[in-house]
Protein backbone atom coordinates (compact mmCIF):
# COMPACT_ATOMS: atom_id res chain seq x y z
CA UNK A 1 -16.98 16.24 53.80
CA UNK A 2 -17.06 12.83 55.15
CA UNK A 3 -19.38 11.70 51.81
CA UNK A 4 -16.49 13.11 49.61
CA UNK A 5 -14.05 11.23 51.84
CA UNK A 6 -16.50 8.00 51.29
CA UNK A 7 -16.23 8.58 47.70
CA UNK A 8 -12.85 8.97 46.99
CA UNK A 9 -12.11 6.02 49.71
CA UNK A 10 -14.84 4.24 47.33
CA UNK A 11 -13.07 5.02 43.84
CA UNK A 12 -9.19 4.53 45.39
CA UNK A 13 -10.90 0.83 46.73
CA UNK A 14 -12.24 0.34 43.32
CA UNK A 15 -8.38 1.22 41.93
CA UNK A 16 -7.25 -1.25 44.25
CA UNK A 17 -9.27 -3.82 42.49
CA UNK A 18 -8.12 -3.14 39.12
CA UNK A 19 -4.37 -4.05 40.54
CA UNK A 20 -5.22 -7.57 40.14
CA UNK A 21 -6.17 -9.05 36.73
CA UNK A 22 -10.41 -10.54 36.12
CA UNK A 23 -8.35 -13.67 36.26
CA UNK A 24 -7.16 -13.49 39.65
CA UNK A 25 -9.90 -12.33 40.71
CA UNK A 26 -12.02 -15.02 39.40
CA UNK A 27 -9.32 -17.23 41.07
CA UNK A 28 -9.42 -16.19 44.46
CA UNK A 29 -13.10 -15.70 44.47
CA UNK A 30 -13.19 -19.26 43.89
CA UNK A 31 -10.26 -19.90 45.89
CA UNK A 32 -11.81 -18.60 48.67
CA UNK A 33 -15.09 -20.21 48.35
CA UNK A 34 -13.57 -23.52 48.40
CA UNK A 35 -11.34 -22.50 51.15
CA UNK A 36 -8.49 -24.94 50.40
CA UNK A 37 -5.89 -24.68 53.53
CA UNK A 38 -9.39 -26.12 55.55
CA UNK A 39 -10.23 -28.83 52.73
CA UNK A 40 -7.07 -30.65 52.31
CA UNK A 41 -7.73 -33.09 49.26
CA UNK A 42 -8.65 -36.73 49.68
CA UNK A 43 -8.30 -39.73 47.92
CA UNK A 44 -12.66 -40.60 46.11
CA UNK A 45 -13.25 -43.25 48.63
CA UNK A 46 -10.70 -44.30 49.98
CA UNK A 47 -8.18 -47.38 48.83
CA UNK A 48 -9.45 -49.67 47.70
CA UNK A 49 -8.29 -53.57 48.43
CA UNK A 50 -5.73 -54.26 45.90
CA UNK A 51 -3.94 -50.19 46.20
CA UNK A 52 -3.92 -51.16 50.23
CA UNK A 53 -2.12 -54.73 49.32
CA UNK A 54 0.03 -53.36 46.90
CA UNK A 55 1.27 -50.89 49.37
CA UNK A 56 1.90 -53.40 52.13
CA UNK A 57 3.80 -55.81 49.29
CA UNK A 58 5.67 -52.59 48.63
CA UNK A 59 6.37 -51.29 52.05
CA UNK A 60 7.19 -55.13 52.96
CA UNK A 61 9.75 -55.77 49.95
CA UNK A 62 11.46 -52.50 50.35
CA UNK A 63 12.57 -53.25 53.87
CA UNK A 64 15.78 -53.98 55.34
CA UNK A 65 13.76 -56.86 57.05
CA UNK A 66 13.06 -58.18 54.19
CA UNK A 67 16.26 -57.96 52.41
CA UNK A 68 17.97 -60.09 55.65
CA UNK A 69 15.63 -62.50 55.25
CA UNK A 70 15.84 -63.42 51.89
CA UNK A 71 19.65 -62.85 51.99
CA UNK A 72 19.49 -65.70 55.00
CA UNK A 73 16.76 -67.85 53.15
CA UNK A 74 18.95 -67.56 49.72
CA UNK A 75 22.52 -68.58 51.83
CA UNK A 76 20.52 -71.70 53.19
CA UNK A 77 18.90 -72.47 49.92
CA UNK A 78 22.75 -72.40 48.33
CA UNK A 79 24.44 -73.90 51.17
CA UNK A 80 21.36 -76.91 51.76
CA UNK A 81 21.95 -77.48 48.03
CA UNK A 82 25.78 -77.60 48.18
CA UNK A 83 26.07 -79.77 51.01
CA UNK A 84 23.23 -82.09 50.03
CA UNK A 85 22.45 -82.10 53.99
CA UNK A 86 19.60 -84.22 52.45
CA UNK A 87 18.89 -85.04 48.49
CA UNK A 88 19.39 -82.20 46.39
CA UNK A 89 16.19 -80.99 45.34
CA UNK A 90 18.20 -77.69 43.39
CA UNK A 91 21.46 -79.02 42.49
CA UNK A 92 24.35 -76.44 41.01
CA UNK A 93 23.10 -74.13 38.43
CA UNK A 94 20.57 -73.82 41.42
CA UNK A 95 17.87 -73.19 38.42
CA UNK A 96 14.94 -73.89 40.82
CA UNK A 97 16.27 -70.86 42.52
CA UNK A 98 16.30 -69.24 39.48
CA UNK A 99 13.07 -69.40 38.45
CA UNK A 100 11.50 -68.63 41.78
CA UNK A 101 13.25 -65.53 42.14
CA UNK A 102 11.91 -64.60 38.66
CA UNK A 103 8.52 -65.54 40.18
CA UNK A 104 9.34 -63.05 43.08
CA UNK A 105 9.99 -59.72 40.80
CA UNK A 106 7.68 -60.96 37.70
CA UNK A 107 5.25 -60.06 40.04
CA UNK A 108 6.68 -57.99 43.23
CA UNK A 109 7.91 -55.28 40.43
CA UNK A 110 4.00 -54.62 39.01
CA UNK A 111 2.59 -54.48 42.61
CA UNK A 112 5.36 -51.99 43.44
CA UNK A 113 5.11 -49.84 40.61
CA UNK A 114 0.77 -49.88 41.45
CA UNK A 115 2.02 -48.60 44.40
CA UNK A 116 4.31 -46.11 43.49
CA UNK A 117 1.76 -45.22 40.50
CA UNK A 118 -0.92 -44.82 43.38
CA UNK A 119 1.71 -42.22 45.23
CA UNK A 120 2.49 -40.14 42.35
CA UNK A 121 -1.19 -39.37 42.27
CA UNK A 122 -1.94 -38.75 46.09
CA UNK A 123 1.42 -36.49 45.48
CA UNK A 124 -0.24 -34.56 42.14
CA UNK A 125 -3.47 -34.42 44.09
CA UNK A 126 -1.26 -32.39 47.61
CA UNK A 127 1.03 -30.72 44.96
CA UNK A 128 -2.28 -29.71 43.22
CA UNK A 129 -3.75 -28.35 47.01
CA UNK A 130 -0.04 -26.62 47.62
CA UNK A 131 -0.29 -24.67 44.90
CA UNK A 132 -4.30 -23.27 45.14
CA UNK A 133 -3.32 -22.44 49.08
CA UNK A 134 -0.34 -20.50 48.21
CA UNK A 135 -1.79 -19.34 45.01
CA UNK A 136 -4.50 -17.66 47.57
CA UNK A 137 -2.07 -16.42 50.42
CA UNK A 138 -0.31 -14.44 46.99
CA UNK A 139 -3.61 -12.94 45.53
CA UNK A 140 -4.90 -12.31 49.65
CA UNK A 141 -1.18 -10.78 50.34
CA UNK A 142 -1.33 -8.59 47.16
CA UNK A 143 -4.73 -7.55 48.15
CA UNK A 144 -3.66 -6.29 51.83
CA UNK A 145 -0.81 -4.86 50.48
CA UNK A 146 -2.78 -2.54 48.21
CA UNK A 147 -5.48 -1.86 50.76
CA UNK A 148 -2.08 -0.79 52.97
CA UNK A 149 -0.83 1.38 50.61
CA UNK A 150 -4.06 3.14 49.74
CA UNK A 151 -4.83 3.76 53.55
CA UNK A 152 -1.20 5.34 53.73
CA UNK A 153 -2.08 7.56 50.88
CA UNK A 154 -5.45 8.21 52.82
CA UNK A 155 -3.56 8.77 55.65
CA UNK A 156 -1.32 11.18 53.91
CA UNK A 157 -3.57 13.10 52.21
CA UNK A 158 -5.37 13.60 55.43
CA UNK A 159 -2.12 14.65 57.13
CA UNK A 160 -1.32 17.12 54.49
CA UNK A 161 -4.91 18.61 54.23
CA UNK A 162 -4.30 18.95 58.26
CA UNK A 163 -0.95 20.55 57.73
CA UNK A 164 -2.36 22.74 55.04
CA UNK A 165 -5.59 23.78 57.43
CA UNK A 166 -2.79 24.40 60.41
CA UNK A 167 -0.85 26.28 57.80
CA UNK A 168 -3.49 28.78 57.07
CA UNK A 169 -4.88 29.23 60.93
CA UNK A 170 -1.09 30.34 61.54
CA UNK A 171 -1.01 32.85 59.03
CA UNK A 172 -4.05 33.92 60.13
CA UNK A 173 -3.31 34.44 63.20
CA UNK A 174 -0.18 36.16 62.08
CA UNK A 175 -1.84 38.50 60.20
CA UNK A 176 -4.28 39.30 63.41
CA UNK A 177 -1.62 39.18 66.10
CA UNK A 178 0.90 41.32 63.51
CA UNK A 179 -1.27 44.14 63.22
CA UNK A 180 -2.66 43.97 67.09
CA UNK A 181 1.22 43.56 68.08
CA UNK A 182 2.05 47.35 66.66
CA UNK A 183 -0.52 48.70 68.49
CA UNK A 184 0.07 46.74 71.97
CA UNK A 185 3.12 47.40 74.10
CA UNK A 186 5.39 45.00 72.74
CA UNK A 187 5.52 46.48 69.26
CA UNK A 188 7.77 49.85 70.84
């Protein structure tokens, strides 16, 4: 009895396989041996010298801080000019203003988009890890949901066979106490 209940456990376990697709199974087999919510991805070697620069340019020029201080240095520029405080090294059209600014983003804006280039791929790489973890936790869900479902049916089937076994020891003993019960004193 317990072999035939090893056997059909065996077959219904082999059912529950054939829920998922080769596919998935494929994927979480290698899902699992890479074991992706413990391995969280990280960048080959590190960054290097000129993707840790261009992030400090970037984090530096996309401060308030900064923005003050080149709002003060720009007002003293204007108003040193203006008031010739001195001799006018920048007089009116203030182009020697002009063209350093232009020096500033010709070549803050490439650093800054390195930078931002550089964070779109650390973001692919996590979006990349996001998606294999909760592409497992799915196929691993799905998986204990079946093996749920097919010990309830176990569990049922069980149950019923019990119910049916309980069934016939009542009749049984029905059919013994029935004909014993007309003979004793409580059939009169």
């Amino acid at each position: 009895m317990a072999v035939q209940g090893d056997k059909a456990g065996t077959s219904k376990a082999n059912g529950v396989r054939a829920h998922l697709t080769e596919e998935e199974h494929r994927l979480l087999s290698r899902l699992r041996h890479r074991k992706p919510a413990r391995n969280p991805p990280a960048e080959a070697g590190g960054p290097g010298l000129g993707d840790r620069l261009a992030d400090r340019v970037a984090a530096t020029v996309g401060s308030w801080r900064f923005i003050i201080i080149q709002a003060a240095l720009l007002i003293f520029w204007i108003v040193a000019n203006l008031f010739a405080w001195w001799s006018a090294w920048d007089p009116y059209p203030f182009i020697l203003l002009n063209l350093v600014l232009s020096f500033q983003a010709a070549f803050t804006a490439p650093v800054i988009m390195m930078s931002q280039n550089r964070q779109g791929d650390i973001d692919r790489m996590n979006a990349q890890h996001d998606y294999e973890v909760n592409t497992k936790a799915e196929l691993e869900i799905e998986l204990l949901h079946q093996k749920i479902d097919l010990l309830r049916e176990q569990e049922i089937a069980l149950l019923l066979k019990m119910v049916s076994r309980f069934e016939q020891r009542m009749e049984a003993m029905q059919e013994r106490g029935g004909s014993g019960k007309a003979d004793g004193p409580g059939g009169e």
